[in-house]
Protein backbone atom coordinates (compact mmCIF):
# COMPACT_ATOMS: atom_id res chain seq x y z
CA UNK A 1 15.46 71.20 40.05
CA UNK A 2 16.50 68.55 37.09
CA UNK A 3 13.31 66.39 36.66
CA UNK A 4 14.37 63.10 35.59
CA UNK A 5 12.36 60.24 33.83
CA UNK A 6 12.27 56.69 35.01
CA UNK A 7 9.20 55.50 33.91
CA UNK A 8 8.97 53.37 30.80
CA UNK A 9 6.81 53.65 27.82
CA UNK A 10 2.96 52.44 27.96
CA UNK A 11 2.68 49.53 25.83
CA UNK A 12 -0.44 48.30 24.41
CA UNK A 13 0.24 44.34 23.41
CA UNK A 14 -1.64 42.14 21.41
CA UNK A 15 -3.03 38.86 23.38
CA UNK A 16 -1.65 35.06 22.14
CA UNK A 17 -3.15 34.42 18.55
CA UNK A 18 -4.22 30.63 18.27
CA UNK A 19 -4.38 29.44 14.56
CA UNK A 20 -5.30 25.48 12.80
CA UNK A 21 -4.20 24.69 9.03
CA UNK A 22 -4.30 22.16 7.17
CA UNK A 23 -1.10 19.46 7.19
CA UNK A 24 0.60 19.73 3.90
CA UNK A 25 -0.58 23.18 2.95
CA UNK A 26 1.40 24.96 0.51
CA UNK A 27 4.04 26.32 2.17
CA UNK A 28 5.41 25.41 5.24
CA UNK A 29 4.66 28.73 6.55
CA UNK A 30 1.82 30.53 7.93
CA UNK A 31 0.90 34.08 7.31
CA UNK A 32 -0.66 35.40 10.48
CA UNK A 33 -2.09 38.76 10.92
CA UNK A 34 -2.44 40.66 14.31
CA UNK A 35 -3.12 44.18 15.54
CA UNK A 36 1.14 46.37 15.72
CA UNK A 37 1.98 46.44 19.60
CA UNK A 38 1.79 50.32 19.98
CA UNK A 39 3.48 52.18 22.98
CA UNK A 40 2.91 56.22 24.31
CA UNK A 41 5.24 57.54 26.95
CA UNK A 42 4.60 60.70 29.54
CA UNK A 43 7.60 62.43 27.55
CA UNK A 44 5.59 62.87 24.16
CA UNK A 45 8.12 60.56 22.36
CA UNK A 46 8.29 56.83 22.16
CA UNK A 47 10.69 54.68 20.24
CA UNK A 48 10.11 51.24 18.63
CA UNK A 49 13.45 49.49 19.41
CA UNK A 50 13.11 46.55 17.89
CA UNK A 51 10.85 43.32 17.10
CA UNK A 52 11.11 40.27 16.04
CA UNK A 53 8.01 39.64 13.58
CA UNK A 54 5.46 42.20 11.69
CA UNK A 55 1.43 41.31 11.16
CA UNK A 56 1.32 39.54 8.40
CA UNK A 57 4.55 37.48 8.37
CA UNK A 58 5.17 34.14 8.37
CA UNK A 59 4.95 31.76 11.20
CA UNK A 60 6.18 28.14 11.40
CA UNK A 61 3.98 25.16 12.65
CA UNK A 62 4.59 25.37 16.59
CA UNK A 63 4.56 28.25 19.33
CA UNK A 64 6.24 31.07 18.26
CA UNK A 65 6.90 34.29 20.62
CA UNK A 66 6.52 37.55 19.35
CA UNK A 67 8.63 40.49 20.80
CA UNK A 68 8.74 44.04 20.88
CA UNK A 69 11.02 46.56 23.03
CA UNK A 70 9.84 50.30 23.39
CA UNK A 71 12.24 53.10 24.54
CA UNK A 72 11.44 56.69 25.04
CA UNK A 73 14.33 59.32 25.23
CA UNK A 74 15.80 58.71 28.61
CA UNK A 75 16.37 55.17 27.94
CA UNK A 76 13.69 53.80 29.76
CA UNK A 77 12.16 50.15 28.10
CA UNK A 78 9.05 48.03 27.75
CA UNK A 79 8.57 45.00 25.84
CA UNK A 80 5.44 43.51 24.56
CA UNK A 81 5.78 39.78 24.26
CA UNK A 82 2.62 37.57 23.09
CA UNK A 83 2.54 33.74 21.20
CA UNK A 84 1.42 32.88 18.14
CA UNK A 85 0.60 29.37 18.18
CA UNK A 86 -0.19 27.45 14.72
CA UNK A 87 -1.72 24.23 14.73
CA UNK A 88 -1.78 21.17 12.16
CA UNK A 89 -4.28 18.77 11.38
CA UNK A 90 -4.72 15.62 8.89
CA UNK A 91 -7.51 15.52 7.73
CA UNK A 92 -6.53 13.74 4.23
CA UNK A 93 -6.77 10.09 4.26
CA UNK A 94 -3.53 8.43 2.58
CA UNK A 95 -2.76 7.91 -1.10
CA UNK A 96 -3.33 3.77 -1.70
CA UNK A 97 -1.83 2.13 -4.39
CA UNK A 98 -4.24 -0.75 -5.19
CA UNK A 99 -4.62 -4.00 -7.58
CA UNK A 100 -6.84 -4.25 -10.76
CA UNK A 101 -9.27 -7.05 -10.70
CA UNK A 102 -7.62 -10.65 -11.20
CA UNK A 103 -9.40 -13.48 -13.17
CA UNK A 104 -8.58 -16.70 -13.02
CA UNK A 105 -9.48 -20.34 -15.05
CA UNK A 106 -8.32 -23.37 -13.46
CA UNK A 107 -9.55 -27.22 -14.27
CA UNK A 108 -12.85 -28.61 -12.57
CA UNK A 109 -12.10 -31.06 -10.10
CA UNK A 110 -8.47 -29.77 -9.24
CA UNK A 111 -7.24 -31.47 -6.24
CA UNK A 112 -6.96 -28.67 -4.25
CA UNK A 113 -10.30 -26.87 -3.02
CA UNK A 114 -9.21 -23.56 -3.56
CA UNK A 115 -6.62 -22.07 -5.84
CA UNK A 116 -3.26 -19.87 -4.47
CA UNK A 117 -3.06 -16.47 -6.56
CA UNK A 118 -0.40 -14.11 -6.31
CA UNK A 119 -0.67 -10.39 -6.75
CA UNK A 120 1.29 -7.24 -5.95
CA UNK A 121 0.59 -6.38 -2.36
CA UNK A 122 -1.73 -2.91 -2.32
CA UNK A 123 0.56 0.11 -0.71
CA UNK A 124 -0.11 2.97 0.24
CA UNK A 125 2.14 6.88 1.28
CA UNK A 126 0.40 9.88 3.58
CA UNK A 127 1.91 13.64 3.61
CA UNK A 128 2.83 12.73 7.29
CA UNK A 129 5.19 10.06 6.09
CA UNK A 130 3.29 7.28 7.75
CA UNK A 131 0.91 5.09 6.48
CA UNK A 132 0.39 1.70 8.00
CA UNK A 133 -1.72 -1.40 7.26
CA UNK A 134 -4.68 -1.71 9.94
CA UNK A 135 -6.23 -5.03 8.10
CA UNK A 136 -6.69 -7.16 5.58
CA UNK A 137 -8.56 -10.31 4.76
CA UNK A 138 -6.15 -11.88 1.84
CA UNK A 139 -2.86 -11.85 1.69
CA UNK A 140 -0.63 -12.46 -1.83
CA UNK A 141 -0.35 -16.00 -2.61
CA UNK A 142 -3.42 -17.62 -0.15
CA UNK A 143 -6.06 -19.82 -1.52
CA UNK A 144 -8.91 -18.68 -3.14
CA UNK A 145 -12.29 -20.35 -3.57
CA UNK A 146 -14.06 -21.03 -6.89
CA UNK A 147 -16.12 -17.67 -7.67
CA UNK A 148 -15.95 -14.22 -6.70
CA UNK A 149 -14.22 -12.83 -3.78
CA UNK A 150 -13.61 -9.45 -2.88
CA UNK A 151 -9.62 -8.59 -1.35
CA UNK A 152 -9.94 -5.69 1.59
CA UNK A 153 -6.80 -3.71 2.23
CA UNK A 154 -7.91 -1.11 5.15
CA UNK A 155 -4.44 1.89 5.86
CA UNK A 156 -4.43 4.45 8.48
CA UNK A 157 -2.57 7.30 9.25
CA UNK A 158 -1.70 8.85 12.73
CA UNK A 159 -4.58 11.16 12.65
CA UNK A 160 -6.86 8.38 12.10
CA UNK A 161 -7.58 8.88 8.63
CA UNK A 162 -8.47 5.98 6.51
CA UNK A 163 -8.23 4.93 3.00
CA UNK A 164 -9.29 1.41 1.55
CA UNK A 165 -8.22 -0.72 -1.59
CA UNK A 166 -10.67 -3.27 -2.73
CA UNK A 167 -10.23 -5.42 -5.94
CA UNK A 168 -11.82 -8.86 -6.84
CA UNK A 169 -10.61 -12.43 -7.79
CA UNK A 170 -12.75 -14.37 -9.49
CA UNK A 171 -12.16 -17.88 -9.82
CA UNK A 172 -13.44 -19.67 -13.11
CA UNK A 173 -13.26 -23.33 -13.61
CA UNK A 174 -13.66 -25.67 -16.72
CA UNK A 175 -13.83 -29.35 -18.06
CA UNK A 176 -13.27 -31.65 -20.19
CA UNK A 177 -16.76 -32.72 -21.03
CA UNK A 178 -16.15 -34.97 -24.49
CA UNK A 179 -13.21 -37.92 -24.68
CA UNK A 180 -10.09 -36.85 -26.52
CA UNK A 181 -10.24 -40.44 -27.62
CA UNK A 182 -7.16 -42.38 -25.46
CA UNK A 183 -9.10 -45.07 -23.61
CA UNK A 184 -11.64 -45.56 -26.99
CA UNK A 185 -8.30 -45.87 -29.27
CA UNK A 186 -9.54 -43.10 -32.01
CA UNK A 187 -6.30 -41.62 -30.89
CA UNK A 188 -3.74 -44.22 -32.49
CA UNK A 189 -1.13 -45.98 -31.11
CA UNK A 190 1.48 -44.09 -33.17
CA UNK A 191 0.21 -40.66 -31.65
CA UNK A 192 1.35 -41.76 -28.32
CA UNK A 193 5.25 -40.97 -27.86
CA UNK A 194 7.51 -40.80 -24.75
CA UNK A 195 11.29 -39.90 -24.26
CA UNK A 196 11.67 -43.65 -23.37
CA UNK A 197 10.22 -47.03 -22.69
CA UNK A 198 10.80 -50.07 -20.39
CA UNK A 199 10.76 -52.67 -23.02
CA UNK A 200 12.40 -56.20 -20.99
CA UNK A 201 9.92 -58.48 -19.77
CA UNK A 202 7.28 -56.02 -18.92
CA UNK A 203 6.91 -54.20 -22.25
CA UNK A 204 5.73 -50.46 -20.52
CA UNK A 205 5.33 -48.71 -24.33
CA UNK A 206 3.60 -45.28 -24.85
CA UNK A 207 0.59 -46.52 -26.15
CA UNK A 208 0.29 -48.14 -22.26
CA UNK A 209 -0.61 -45.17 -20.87
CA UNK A 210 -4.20 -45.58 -21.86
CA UNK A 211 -7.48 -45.53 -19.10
CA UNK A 212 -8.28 -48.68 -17.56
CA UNK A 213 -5.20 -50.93 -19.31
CA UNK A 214 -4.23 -54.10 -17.16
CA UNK A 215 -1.19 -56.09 -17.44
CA UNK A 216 -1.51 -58.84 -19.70
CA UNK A 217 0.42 -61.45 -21.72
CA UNK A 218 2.30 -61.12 -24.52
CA UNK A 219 3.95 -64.31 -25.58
CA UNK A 220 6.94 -64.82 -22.75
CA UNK A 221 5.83 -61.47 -22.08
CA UNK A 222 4.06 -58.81 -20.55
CA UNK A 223 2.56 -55.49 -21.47
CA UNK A 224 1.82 -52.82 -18.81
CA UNK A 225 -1.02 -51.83 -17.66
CA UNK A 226 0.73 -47.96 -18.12
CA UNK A 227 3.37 -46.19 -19.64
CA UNK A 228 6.89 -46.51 -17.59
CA UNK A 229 10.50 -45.21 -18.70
CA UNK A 230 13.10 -46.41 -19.35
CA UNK A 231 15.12 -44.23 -17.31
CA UNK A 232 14.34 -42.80 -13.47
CA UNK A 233 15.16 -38.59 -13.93
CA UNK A 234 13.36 -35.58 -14.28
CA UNK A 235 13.70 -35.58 -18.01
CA UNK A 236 11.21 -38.22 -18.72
CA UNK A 237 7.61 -37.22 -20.90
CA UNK A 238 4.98 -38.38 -23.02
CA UNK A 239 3.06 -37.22 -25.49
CA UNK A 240 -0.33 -37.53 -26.90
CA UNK A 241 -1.15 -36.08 -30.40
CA UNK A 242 -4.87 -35.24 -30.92
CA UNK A 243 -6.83 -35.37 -34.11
């Protein structure tokens, strides 16, 4: 009687392997290490065929499956399969590019309550590729009040992380406490120049532009109570030499 064998190998498998690392490790790869598939077969002799990965290798983010095929001598198979799965996380916050701290001095008693200030809008990159803006209380070129006040930029990434760029802008103001002189006259009248004058009937010279000046007369004349060109364009000035 021929005794023939139909029954495959024995194989001893290894279960699914569940790994977490770190996003942006490295390598792209992870080594992962797991106990050979093995196989024994009632003929004495087994046969690895083939398989895909060996302990130790390296394994992409994702679910990877794992495969080995066993043959003994008549031919007869078994395959081992099992997954290796590797996880990512973020747990690094993103990389903010922020401003130094801006001082400012502007004039006491500027029309304007508060004082516009631009500055280079903070940024910011994450090893995930995105990194977006959740808040901010300032933006580049708004108004800021006299004093000290502290510009929040909050970013995020997609796994929640945060990272925040805070720099001040301090408003400083000043004045002009002592008279340069122009309404008292210890600036002279020949320190007082303009690019031109209305000199008919109303006599508008430099030396017009003085505080609290009123029109008066000035033989069939009249002298301005201010300074006034001779010509209407944008390339009209005076100037006023201190002591």
């Amino acid at each position: 009687m021929i005794r023939v064998d139909t029954t495959a190998p024995d194989v001893v498998c290894s279960e699914d392997i569940t790994i977490t690392v770190e996003l942006g490790r490295p390598t792209p790869n992870t080594s992962v290490e797991f106990i050979q598939p093995s196989a024994t077969d009632t003929s004495g002799t087994d046969l690895l065929v083939s398989s895909n990965y060996d302990s130790g290798d390296e394994f992409p983010v994702g679910a990877t499956v794992v495969e080995y095929v066993f043959a003994d001598e008549s031919g007869n198979e078994a395959t081992c399969n099992f997954t290796v799965i590797v996880n990512s996380i973020d747990t690094v916050a993103p990389d903010v590019v922020c401003n130094d701290d801006i001082t400012v001095t502007v004039e006491l008693g500027m029309s304007a309550p508060k004082t516009s200030i631009e500055f280079i809008q903070p940024s910011a990159t994450d090893m995930s590729g995105t990194a977006l803006l959740v808040s901010s209380n300032y933006g580049s070129g708004d108004g800021f009040p006299v004093g000290s006040t502290v510009v929040e930029h909050v970013f995020a990434d997609e796994s929640g992380n945060q990272a925040t760029c805070n720099f001040t802008i301090t408003i400083n103001t000043y004045a002009f406490l002592d008279p340069v002189g122009i309404e008292s006259g210890a600036i002279p009248d020949s320190s007082m120049t303009a690019s031109s004058a209305w000199d008919s009937v109303n006599q508008c010279f430099p030396e017009r532009a003085r505080l609290h000046l009123v029109r008066e007369e000035k033989g069939e004349n009249f002298l301005c109570g201010a300074w006034l060109s001779h010509y209407r364009d944008t390339n009209q000035w005076i100037q006023v030499r201190s002591a």
